[in-house]
PDB file of N, CA and C in Angstrom:
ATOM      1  N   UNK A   1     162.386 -26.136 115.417  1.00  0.00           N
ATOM      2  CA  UNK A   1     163.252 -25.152 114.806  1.00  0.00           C
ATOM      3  C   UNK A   1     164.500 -25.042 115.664  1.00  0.00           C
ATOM      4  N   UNK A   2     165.403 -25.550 114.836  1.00  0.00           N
ATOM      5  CA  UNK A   2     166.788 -25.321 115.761  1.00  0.00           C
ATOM      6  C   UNK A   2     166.885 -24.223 116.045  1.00  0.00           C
ATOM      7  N   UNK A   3     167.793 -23.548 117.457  1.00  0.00           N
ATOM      8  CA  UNK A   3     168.417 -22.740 117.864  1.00  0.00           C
ATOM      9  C   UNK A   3     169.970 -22.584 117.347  1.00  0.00           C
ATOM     10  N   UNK A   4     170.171 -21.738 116.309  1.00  0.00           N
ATOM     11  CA  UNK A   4     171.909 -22.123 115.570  1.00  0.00           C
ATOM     12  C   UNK A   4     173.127 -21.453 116.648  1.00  0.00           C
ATOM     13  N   UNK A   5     172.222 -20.037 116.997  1.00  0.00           N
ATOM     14  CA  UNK A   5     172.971 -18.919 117.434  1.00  0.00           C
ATOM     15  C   UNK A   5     172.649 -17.926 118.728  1.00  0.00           C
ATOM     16  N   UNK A   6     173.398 -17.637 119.511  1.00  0.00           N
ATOM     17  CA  UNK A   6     172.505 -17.136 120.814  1.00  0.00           C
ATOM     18  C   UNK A   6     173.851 -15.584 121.000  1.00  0.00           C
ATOM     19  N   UNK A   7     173.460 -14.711 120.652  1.00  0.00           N
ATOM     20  CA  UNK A   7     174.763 -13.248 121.417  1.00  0.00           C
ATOM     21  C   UNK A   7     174.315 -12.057 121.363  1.00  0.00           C
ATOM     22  N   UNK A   8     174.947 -11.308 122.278  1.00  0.00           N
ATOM     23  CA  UNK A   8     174.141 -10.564 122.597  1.00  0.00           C
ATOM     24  C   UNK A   8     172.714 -10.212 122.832  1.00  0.00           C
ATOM     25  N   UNK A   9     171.834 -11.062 123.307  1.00  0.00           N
ATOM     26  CA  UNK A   9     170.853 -10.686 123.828  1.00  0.00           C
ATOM     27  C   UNK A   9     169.770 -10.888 122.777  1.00  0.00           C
ATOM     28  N   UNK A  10     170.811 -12.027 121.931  1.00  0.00           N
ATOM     29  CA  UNK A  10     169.863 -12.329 120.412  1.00  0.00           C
ATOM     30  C   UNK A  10     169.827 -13.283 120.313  1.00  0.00           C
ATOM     31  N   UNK A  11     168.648 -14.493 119.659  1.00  0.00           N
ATOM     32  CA  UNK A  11     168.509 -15.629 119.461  1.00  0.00           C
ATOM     33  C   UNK A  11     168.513 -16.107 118.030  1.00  0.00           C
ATOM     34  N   UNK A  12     169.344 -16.720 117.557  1.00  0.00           N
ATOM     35  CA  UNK A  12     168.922 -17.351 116.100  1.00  0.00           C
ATOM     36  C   UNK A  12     168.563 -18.383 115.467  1.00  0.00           C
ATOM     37  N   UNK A  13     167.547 -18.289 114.992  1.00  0.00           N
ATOM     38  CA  UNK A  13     166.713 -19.545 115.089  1.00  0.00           C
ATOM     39  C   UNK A  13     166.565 -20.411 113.335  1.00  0.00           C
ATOM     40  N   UNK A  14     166.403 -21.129 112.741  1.00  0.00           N
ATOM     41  CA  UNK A  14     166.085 -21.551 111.761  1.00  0.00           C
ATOM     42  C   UNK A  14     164.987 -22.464 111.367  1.00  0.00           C
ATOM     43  N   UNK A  15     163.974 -22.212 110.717  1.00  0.00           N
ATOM     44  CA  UNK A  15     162.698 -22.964 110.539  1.00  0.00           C
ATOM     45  C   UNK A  15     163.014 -24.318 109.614  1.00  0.00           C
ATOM     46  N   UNK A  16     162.943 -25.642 109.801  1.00  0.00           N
ATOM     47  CA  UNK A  16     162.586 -26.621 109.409  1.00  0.00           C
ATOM     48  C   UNK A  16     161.709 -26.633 107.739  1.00  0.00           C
ATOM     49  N   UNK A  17     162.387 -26.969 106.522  1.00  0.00           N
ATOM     50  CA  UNK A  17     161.039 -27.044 105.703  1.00  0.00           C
ATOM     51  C   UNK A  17     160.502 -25.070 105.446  1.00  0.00           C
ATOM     52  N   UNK A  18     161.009 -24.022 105.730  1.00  0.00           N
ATOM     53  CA  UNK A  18     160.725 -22.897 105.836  1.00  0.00           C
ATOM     54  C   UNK A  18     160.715 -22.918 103.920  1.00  0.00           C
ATOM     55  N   UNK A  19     159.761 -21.232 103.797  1.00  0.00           N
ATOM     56  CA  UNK A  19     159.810 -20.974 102.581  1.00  0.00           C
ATOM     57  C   UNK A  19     161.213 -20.255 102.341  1.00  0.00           C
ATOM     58  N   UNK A  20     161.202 -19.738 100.680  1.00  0.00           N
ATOM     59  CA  UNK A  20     162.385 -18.986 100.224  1.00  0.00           C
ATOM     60  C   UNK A  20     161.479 -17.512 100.435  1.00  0.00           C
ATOM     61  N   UNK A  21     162.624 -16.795 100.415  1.00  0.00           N
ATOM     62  CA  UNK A  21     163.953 -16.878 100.200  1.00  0.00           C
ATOM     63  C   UNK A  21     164.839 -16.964 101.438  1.00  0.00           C
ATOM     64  N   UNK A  22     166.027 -17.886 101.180  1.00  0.00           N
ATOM     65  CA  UNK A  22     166.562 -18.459 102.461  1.00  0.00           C
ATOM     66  C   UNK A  22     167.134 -17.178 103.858  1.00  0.00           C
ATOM     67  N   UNK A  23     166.707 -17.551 104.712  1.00  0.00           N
ATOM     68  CA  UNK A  23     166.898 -16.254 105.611  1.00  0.00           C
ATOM     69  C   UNK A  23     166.382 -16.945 107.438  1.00  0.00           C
ATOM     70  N   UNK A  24     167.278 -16.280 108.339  1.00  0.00           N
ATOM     71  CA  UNK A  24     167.109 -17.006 109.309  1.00  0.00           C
ATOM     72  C   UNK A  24     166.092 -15.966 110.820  1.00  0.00           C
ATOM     73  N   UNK A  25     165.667 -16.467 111.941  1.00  0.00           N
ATOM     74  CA  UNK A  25     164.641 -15.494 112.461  1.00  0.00           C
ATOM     75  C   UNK A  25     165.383 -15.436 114.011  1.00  0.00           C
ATOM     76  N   UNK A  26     165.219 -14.068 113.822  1.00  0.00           N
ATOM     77  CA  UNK A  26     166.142 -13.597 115.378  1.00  0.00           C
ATOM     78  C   UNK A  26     165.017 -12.949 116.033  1.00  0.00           C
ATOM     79  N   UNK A  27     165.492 -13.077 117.190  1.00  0.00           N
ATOM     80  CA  UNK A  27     164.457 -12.665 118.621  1.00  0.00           C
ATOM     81  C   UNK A  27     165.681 -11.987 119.486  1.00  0.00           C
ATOM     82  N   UNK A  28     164.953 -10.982 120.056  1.00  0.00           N
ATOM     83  CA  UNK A  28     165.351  -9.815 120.962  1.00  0.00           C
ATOM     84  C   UNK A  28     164.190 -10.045 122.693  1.00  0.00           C
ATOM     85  N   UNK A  29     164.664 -10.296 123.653  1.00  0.00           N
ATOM     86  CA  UNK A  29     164.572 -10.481 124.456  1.00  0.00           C
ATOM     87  C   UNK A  29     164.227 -11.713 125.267  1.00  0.00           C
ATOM     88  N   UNK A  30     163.060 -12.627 125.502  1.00  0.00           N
ATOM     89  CA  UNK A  30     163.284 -13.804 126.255  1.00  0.00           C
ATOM     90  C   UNK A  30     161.991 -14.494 125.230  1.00  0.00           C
ATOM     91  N   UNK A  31     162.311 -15.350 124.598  1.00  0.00           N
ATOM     92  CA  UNK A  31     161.122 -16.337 123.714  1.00  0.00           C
ATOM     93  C   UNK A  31     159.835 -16.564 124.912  1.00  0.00           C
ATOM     94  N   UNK A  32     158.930 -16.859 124.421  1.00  0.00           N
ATOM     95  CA  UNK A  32     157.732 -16.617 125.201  1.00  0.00           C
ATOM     96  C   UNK A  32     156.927 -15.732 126.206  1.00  0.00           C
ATOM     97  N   UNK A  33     157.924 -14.817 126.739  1.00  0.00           N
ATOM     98  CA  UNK A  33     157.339 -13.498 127.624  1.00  0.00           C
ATOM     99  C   UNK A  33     157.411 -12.281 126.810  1.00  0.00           C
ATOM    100  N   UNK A  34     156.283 -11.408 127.262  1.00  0.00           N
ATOM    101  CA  UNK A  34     155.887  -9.950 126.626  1.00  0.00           C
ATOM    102  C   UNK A  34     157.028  -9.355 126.455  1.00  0.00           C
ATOM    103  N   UNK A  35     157.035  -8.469 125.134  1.00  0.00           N
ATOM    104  CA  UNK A  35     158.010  -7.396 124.748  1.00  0.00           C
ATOM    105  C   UNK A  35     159.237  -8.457 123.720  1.00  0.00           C
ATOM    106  N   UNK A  36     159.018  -9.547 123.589  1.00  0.00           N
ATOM    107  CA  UNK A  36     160.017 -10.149 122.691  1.00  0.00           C
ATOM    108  C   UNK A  36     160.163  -9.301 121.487  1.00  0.00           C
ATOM    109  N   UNK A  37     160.777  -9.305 120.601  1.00  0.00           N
ATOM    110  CA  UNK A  37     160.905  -8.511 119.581  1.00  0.00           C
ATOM    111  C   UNK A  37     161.279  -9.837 118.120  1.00  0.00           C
ATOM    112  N   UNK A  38     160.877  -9.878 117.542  1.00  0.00           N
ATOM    113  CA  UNK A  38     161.354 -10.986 116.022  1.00  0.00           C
ATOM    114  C   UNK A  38     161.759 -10.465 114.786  1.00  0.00           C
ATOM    115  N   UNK A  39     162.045 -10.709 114.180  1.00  0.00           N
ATOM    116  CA  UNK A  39     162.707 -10.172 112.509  1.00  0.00           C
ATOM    117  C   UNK A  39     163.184 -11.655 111.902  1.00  0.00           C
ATOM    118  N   UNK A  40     162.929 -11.271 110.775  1.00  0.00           N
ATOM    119  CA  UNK A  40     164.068 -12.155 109.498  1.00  0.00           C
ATOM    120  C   UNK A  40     164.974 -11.374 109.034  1.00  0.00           C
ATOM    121  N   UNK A  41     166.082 -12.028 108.737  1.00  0.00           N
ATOM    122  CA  UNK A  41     167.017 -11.847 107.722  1.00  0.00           C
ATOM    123  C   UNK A  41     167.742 -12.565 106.845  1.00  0.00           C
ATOM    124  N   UNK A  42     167.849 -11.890 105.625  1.00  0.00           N
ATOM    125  CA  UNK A  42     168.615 -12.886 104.231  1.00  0.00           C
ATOM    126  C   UNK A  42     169.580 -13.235 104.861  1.00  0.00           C
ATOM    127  N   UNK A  43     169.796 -14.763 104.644  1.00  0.00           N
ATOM    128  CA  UNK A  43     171.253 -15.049 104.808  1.00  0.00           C
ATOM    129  C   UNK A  43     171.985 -14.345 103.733  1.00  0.00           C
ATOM    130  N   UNK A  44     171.422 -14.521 102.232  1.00  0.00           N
ATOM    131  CA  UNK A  44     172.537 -14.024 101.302  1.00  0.00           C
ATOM    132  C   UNK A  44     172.770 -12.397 101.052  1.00  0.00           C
ATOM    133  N   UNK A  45     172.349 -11.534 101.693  1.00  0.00           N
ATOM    134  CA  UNK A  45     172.626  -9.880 101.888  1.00  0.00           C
ATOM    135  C   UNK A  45     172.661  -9.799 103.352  1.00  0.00           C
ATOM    136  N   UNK A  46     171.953 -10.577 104.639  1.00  0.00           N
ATOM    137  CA  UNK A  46     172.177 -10.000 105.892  1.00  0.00           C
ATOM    138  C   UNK A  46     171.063  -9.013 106.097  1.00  0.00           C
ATOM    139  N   UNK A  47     170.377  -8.666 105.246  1.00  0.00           N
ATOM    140  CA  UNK A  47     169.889  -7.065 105.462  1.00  0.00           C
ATOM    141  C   UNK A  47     167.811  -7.954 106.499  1.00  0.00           C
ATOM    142  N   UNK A  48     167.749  -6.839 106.895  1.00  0.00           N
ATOM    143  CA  UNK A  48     166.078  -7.239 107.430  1.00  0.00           C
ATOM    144  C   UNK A  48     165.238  -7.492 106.185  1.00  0.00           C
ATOM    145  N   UNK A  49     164.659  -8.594 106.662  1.00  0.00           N
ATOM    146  CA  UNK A  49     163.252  -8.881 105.815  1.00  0.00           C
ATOM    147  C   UNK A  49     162.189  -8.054 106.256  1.00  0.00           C
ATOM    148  N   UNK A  50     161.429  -8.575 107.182  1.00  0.00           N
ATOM    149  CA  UNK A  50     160.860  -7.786 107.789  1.00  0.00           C
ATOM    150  C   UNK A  50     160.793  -8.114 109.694  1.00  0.00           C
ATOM    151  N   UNK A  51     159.798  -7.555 110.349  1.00  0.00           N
ATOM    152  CA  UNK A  51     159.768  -7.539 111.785  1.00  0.00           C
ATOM    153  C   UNK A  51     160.143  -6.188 112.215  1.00  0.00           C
ATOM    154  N   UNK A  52     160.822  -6.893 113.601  1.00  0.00           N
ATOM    155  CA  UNK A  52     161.413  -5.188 114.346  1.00  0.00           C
ATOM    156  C   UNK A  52     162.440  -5.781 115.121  1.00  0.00           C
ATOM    157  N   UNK A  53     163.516  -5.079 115.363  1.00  0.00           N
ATOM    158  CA  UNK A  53     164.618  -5.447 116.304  1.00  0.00           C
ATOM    159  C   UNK A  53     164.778  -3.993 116.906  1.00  0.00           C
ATOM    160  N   UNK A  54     165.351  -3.968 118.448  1.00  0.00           N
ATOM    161  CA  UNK A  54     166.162  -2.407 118.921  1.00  0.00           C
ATOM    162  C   UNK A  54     167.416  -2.406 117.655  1.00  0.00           C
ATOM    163  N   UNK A  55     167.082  -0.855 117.534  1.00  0.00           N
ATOM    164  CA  UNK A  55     168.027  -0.376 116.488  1.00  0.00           C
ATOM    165  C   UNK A  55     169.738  -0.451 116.692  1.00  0.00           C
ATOM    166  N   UNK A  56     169.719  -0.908 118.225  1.00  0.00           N
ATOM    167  CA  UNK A  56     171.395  -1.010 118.225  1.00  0.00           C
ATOM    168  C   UNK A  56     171.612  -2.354 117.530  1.00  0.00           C
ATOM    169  N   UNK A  57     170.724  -3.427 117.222  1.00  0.00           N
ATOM    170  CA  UNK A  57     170.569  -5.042 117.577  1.00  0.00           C
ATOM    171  C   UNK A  57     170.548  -5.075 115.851  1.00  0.00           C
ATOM    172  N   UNK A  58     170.090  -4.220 115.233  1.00  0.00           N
ATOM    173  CA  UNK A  58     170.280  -4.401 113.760  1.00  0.00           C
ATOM    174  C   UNK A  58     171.141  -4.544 112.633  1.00  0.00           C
ATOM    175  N   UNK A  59     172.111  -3.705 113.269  1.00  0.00           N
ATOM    176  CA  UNK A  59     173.455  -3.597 112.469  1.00  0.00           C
ATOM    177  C   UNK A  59     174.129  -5.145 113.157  1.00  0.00           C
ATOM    178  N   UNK A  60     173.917  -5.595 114.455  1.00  0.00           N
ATOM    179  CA  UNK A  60     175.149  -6.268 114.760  1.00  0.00           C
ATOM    180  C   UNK A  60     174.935  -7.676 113.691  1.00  0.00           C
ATOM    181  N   UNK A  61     173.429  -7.706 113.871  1.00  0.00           N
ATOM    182  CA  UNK A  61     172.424  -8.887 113.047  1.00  0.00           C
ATOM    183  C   UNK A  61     173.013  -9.263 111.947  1.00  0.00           C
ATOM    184  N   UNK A  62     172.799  -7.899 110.749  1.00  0.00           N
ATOM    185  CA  UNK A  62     173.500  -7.725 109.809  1.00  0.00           C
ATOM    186  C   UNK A  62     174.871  -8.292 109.560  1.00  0.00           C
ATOM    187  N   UNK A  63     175.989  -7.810 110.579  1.00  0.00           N
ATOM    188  CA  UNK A  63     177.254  -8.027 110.123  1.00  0.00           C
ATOM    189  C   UNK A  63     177.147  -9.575 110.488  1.00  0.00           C
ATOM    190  N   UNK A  64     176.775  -9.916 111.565  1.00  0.00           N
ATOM    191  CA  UNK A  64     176.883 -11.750 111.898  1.00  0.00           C
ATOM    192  C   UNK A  64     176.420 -12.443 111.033  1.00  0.00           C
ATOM    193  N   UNK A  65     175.057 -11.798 110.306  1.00  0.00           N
ATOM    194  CA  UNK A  65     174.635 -12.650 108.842  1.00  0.00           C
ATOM    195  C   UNK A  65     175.834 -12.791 108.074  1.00  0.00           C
ATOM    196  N   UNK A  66     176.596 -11.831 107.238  1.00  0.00           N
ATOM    197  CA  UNK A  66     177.420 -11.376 106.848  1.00  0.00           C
ATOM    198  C   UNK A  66     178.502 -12.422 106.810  1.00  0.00           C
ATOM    199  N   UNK A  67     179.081 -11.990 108.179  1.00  0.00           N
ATOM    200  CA  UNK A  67     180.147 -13.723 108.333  1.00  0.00           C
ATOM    201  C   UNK A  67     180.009 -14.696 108.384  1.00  0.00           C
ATOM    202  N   UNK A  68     178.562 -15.501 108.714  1.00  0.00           N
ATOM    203  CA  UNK A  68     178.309 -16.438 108.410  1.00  0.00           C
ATOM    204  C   UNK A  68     177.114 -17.113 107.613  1.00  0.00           C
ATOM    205  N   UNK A  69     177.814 -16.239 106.720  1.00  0.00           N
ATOM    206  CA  UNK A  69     177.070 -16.186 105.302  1.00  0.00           C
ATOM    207  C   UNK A  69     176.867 -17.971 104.598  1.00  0.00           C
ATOM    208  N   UNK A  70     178.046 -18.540 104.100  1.00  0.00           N
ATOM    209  CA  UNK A  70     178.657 -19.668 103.852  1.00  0.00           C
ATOM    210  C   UNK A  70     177.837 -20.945 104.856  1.00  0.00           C
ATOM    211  N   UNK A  71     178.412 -20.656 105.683  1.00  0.00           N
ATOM    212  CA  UNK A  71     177.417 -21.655 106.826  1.00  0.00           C
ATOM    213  C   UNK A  71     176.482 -21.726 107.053  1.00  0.00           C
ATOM    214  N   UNK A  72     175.429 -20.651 106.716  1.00  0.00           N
ATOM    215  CA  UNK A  72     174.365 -20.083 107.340  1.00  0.00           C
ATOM    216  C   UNK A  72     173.559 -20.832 105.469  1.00  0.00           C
ATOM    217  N   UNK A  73     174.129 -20.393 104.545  1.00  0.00           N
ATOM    218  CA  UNK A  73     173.183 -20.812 103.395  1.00  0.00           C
ATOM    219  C   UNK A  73     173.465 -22.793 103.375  1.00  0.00           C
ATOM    220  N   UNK A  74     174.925 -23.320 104.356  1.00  0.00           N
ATOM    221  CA  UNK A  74     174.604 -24.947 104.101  1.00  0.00           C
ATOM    222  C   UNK A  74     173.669 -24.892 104.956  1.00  0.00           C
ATOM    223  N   UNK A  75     173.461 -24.490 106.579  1.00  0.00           N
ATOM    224  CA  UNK A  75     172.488 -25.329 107.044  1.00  0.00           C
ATOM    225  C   UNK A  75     170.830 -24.804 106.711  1.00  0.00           C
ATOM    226  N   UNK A  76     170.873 -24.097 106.017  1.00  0.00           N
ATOM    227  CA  UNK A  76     169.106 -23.437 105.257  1.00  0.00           C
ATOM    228  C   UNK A  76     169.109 -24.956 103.912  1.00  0.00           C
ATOM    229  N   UNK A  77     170.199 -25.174 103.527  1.00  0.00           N
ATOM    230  CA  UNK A  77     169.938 -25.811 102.345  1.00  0.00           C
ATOM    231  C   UNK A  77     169.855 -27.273 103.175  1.00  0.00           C
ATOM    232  N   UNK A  78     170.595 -27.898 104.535  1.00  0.00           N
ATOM    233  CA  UNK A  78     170.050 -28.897 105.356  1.00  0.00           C
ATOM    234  C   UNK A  78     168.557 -28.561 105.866  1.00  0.00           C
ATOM    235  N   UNK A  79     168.210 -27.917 106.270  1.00  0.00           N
ATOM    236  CA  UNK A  79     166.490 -27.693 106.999  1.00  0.00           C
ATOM    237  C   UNK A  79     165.916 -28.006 106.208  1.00  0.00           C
ATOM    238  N   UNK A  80     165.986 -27.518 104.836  1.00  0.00           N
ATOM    239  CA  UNK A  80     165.112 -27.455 103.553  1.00  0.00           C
ATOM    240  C   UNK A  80     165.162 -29.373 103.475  1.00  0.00           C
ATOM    241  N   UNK A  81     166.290 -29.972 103.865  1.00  0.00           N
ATOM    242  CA  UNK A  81     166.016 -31.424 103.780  1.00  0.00           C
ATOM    243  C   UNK A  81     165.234 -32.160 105.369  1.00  0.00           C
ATOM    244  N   UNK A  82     164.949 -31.438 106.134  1.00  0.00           N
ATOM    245  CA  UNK A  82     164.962 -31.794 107.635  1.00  0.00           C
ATOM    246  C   UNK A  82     165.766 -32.350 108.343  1.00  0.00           C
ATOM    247  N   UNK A  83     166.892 -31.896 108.054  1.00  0.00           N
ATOM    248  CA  UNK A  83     168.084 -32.373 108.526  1.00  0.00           C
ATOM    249  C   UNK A  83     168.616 -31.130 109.813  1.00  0.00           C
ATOM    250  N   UNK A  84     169.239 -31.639 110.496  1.00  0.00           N
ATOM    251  CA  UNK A  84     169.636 -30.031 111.494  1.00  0.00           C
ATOM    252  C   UNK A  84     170.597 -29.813 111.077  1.00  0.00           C
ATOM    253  N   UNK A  85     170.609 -28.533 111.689  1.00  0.00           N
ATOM    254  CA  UNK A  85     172.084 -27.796 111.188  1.00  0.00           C
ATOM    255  C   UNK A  85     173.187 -28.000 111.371  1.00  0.00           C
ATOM    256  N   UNK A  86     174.668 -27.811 110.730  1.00  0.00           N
ATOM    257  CA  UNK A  86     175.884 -28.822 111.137  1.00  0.00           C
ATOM    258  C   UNK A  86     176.469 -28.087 111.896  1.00  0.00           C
ATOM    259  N   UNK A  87     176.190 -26.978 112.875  1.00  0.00           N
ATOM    260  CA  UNK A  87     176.794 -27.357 113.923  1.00  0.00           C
ATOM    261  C   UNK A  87     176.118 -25.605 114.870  1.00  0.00           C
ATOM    262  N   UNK A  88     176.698 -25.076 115.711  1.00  0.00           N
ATOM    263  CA  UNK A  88     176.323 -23.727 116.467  1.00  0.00           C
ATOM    264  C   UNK A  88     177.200 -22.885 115.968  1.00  0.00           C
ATOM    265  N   UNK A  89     176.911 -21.627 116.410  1.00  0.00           N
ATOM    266  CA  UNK A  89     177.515 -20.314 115.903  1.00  0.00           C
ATOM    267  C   UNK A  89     177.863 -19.648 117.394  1.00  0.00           C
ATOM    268  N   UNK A  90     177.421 -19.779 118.368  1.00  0.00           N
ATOM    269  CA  UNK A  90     177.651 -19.468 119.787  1.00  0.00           C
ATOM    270  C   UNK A  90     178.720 -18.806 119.758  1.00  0.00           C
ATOM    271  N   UNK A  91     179.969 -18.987 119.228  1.00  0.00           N
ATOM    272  CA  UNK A  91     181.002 -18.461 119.857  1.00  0.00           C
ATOM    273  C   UNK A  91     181.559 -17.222 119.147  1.00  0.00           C
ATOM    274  N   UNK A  92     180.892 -16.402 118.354  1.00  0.00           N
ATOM    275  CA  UNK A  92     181.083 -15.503 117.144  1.00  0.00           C
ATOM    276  C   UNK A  92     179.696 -14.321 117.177  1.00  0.00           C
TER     277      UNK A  92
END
């Protein structure tokens, strides 16, 4: 599962072959040690699927879905082929 996106203290990740509806999985604190925190969210609304994030970490989630809305539904529609994603979000 690629890593697309990494800010603030958030990881964004995208599953390979994942089910619908298209939506990508963020993590709140360090992948593999206690207290991590996970959620989904729609790429096409931004809003939580389900999980848990700190409540400051939700809204920002949201709006970054938001802007990279467009990009975020090509590379779900590349995974869905096993292809990786066309490119990082790092800097946004």
């Amino acid at each position: 599962m690629p890593r697309i996106a990494s800010f603030q203290g958030l990881v964004v990740k995208l599953y390979f072959s994942d089910h619908p509806p298209p939506h990508v999985h963020v993590y709140a604190g360090r992948l593999g040690h206690p207290g991590v925190q996970a959620a989904r969210f729609s790429i096409d609304t931004g809003e939580l699927i389900d999980g848990t994030l700190p409540a400051a970490k939700l809204a920002t989630t949201t709006n970054w879905c938001q802007r990279h809305r467009e990009a975020l539904r090509a590379d779900w529609r590349r995974a869905q082929l096993d292809l990786h994603p066309t490119g990082r979000y790092d800097s946004s």
